[in-house]
Structure formats: structure tokens, C-alpha cells
N, C-alpha and C. Protein backbone atom coordinates (compact mmCIF):
# COMPACT_ATOMS: atom_id res chain seq x y z
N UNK A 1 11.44 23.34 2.88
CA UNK A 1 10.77 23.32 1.60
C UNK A 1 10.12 24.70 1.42
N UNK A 2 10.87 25.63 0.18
CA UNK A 2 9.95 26.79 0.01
C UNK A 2 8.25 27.07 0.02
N UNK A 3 7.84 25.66 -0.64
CA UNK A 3 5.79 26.01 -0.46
C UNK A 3 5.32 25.49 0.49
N UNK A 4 5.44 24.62 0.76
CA UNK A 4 4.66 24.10 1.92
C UNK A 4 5.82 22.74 2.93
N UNK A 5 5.23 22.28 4.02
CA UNK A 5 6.48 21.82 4.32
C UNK A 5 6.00 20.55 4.27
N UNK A 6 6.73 19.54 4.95
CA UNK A 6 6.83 17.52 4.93
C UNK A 6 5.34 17.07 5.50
N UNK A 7 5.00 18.11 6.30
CA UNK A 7 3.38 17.70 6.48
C UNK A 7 2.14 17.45 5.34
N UNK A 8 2.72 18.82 5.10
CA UNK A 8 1.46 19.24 4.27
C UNK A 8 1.46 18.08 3.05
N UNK A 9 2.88 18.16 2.47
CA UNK A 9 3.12 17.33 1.40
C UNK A 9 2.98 16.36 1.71
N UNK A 10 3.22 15.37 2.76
CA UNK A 10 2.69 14.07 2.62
C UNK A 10 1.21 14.04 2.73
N UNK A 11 0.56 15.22 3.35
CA UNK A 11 -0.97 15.16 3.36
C UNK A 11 -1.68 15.05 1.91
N UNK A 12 -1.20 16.19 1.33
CA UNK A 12 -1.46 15.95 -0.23
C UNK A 12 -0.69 14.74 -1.20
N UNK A 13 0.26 14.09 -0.86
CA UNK A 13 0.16 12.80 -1.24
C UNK A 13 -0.57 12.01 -1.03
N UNK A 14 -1.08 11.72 -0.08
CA UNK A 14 -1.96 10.59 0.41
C UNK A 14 -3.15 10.99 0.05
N UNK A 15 -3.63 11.96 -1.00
CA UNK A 15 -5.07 12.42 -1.03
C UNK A 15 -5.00 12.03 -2.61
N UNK A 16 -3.71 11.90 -3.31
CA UNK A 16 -3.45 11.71 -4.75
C UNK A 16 -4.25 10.05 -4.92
N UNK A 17 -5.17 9.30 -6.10
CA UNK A 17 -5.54 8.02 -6.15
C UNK A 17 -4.41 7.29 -6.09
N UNK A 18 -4.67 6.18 -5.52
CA UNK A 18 -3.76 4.68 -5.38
C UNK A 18 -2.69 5.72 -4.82
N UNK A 19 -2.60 6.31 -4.10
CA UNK A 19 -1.09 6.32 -3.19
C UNK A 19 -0.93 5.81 -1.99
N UNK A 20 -1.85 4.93 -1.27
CA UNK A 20 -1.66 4.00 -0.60
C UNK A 20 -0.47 3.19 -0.64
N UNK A 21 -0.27 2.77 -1.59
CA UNK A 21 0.56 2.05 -1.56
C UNK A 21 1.94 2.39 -1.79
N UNK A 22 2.28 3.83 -1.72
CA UNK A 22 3.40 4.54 -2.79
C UNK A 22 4.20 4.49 -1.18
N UNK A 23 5.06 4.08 -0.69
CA UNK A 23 5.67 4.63 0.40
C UNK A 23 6.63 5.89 0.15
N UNK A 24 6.55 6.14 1.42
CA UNK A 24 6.65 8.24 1.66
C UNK A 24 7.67 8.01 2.95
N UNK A 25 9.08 8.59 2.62
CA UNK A 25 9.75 9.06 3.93
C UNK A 25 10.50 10.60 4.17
N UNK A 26 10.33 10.12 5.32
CA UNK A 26 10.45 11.95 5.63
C UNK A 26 12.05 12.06 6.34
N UNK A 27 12.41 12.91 5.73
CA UNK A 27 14.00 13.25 6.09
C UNK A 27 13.38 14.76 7.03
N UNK A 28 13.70 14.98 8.13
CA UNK A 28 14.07 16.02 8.83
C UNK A 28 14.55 16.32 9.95
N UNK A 29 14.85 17.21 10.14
CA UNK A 29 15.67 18.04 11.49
C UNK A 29 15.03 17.68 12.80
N UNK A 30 13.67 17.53 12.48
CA UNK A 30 12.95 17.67 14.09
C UNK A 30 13.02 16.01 13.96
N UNK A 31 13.71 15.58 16.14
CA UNK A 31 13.55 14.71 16.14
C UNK A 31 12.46 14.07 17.44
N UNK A 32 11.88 14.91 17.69
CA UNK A 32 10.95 15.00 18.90
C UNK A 32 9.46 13.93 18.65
N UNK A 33 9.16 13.01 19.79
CA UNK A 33 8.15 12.64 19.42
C UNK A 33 6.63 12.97 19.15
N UNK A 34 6.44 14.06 19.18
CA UNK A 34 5.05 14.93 18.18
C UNK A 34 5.24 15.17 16.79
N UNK A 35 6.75 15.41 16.37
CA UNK A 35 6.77 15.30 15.20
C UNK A 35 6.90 13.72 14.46
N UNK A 36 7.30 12.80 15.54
CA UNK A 36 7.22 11.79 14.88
C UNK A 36 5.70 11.11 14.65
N UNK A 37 4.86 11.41 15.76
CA UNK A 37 3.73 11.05 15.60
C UNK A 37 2.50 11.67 14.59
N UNK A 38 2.92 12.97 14.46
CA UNK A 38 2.01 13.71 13.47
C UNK A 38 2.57 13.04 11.82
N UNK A 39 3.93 13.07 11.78
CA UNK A 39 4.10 12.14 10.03
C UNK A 39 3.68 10.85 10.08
N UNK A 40 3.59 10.26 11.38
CA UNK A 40 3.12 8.64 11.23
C UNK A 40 1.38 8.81 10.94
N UNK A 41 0.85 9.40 11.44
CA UNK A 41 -0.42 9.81 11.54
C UNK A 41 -0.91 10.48 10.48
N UNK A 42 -0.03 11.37 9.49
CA UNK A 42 -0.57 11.62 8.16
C UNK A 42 0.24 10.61 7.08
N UNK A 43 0.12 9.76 7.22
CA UNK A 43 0.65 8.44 6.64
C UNK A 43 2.14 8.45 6.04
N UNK A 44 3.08 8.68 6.87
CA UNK A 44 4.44 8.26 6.47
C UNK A 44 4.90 7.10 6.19
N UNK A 45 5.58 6.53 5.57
CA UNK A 45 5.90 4.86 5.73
C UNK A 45 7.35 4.93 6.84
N UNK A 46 8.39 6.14 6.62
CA UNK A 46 9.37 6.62 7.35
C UNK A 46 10.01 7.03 7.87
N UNK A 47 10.26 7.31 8.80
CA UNK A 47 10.84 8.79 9.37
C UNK A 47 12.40 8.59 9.57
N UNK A 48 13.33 9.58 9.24
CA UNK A 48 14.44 9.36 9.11
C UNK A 48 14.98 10.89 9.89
N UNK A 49 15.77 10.93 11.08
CA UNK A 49 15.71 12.12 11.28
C UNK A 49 17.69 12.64 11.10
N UNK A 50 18.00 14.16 10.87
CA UNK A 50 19.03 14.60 10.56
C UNK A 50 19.82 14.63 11.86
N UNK A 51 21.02 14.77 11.75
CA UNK A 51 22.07 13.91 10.58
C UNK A 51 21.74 12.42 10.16
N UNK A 52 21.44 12.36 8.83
CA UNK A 52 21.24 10.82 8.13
C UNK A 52 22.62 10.30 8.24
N UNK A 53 22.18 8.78 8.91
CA UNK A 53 23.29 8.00 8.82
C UNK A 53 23.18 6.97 7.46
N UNK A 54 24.40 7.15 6.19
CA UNK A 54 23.98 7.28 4.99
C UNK A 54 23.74 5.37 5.10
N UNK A 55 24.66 4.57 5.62
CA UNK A 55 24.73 3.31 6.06
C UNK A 55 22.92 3.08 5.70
N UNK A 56 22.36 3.07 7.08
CA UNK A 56 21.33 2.98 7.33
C UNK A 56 20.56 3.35 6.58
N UNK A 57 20.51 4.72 5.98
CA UNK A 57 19.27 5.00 5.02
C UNK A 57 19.46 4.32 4.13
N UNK A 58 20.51 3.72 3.62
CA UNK A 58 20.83 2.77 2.44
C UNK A 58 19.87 1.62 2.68
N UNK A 59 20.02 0.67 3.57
CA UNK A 59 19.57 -0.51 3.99
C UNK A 59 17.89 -0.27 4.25
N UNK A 60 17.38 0.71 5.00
CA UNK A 60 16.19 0.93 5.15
C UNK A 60 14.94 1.30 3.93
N UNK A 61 16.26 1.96 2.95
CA UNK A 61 15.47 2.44 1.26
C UNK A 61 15.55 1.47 1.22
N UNK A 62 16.19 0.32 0.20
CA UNK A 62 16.50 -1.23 -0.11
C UNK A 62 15.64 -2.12 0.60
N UNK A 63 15.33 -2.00 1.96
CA UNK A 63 14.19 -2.88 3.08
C UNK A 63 12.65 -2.26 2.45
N UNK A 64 12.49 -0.97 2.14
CA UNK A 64 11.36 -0.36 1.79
C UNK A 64 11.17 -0.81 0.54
N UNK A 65 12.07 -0.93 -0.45
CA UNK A 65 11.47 -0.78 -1.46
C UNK A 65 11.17 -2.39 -2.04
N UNK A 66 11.88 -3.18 -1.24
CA UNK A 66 11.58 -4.54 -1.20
C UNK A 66 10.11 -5.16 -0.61
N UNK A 67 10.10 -4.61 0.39
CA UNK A 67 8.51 -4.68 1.21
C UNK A 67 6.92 -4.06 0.25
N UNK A 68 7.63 -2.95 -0.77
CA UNK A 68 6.53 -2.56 -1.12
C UNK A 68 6.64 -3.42 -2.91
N UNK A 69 7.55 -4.11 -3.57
CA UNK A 69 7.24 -5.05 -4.32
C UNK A 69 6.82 -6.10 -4.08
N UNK A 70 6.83 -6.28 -2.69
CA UNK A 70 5.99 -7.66 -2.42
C UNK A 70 4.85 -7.83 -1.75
N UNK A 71 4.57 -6.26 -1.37
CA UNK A 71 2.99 -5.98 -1.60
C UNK A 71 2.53 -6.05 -2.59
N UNK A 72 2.78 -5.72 -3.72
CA UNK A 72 2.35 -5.14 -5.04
C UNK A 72 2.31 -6.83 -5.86
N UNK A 73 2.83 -7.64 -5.31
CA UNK A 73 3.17 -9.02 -5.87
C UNK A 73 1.85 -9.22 -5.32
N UNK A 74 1.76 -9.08 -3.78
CA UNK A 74 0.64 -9.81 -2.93
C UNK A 74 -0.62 -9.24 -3.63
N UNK A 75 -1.01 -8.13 -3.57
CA UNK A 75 -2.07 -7.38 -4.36
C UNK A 75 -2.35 -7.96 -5.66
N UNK A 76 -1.08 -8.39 -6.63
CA UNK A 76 -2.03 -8.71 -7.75
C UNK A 76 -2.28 -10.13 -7.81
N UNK A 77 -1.68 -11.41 -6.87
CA UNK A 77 -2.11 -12.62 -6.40
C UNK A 77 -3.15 -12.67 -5.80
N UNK A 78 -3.80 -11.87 -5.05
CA UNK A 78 -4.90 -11.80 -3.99
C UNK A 78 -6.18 -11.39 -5.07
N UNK A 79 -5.61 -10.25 -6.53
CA UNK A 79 -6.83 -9.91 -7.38
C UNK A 79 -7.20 -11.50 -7.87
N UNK A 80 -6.10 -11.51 -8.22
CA UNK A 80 -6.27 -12.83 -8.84
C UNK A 80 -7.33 -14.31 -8.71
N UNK A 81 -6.68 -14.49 -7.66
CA UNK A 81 -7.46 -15.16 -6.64
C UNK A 81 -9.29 -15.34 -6.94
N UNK A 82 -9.11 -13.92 -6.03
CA UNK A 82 -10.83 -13.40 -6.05
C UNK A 82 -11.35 -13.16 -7.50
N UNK A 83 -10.29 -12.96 -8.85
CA UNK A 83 -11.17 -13.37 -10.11
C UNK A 83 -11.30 -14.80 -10.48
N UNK A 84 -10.95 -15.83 -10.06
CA UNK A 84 -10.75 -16.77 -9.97
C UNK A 84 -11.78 -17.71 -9.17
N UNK A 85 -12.21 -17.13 -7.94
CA UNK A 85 -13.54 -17.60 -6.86
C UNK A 85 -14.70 -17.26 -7.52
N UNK A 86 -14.39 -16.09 -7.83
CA UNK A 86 -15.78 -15.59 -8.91
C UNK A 86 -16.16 -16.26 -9.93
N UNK A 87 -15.28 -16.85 -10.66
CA UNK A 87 -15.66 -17.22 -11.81
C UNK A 87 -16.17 -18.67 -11.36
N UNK A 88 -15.34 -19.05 -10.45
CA UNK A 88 -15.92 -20.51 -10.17
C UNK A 88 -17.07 -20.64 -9.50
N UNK A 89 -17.33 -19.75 -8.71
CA UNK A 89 -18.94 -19.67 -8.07
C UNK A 89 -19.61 -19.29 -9.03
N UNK A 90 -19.33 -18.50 -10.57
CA UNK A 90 -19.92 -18.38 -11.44
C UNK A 90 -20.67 -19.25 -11.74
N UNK A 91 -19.68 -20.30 -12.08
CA UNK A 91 -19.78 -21.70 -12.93
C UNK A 91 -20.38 -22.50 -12.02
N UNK A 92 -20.35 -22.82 -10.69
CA UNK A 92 -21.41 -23.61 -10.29
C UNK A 92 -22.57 -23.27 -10.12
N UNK A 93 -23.01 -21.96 -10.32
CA UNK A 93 -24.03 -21.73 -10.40
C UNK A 93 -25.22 -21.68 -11.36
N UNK A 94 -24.36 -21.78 -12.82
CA UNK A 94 -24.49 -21.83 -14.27
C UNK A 94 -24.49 -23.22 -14.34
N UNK A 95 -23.86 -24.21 -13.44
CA UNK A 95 -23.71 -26.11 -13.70
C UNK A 95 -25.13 -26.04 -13.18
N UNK A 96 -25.63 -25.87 -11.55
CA UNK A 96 -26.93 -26.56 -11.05
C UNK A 96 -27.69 -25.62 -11.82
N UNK A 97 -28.13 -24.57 -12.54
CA UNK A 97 -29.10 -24.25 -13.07
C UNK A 97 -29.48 -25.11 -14.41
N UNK A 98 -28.23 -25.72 -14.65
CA UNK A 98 -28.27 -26.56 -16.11
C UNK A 98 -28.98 -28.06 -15.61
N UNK A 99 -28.45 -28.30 -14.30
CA UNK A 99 -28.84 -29.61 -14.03
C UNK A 99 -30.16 -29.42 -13.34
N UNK A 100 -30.78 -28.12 -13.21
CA UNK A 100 -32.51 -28.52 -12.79
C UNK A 100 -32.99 -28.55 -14.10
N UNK A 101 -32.48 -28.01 -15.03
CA UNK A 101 -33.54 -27.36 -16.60
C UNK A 101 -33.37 -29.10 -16.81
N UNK A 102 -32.24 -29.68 -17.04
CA UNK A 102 -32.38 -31.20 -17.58
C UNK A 102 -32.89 -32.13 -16.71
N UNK A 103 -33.25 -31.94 -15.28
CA UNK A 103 -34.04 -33.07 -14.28
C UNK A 103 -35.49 -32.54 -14.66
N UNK A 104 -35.61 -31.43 -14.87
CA UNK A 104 -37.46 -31.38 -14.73
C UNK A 104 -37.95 -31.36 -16.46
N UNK A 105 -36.63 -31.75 -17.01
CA UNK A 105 -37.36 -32.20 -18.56
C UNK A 105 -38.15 -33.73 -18.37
């Protein structure tokens, strides 16, 4: 990469908002385990090293990108949820305040 290389760039991805959840894989030459541990460690979701076997990267994109719609499913079931607990602890809390105001009439 002419500006900066797969480090840096995934470093400055992961500093971009909500990219948590964006999965990031890294295609390169080095297949040594320091380089695998430094992209896992600045948050890769993948490491894929050269020569790509096209098979595999096929199945592993397709496995990725499946895993991260059903985070994104799970995330907005789980908001859900918790707007949902809220409102109901709302409401019982709004019921017994109603039912002391009408016992101590």
C-alpha cells in the first residue's frame, strides 16, 4: 500500500465510530506468527495470507459476512429488548405510584 500499510490502516479503522462491528481482513505476504498476532491485536476479524486460495477466501467472505448480519440482527433484538424492560419497569413503577395515591385517599 503506497501511504501507509495493513497495520496502520486497520488501526485507523478501528478508531473510525461504530466500526466495531465492520469486519476487516487482511490479505498479505507475511505469514509469520508476529504478524499474525499484531493484526489480531489491532482488531482484524481475518487474516488471509498470500498465495490466496480463491476456494477458501470465497467460503470464509460468505462465513464472514453471514456472522456479521447476525450480529447486527442480534444487536438490534437485544436494543430492543432492553427498550422494552424499560418501559415495563417504567410502567410498574407509574402502576404502584398510582395505587398508593388511591389507598391513602
Amino acid at each position: 500500500m503506497p501511504v501507509m500499510d495493513g497495520y496502520t490502516c486497520c488501526q485507523h479503522l478501528r478508531t473510525l465510530p461504530n466500526s466495531g462491528g465492520t469486519p476487516i481482513v487482511m490479505l498479505t505476504s507475511l505469514n509469520d506468527s508476529n504478524s499474525l498476532q499484531r493484526a489480531f491485536t489491532l482488531g482484524v476479524t481475518d487474516y488471509i495470507p498470500k498465495p490466496i486460495q480463491w476456494d477458501s477466501f470465497s467460503q470464509r467472505i460468505t462465513q464472514l459476512v453471514k456472522q456479521t448480519k447476525s450480529l447486527q440482527e442480534w444487536a438490534i433484538c437485544n436494543a430492543e429488548y432492553r427498550r422494552q424492560r424499560m418501559l415495563d419497569d417504567l410502567s410498574k413503577a407509574l402502576n404502584q405510584q398510582a395505587f398508593s395515591l388511591s389507598t391513602s385517599l
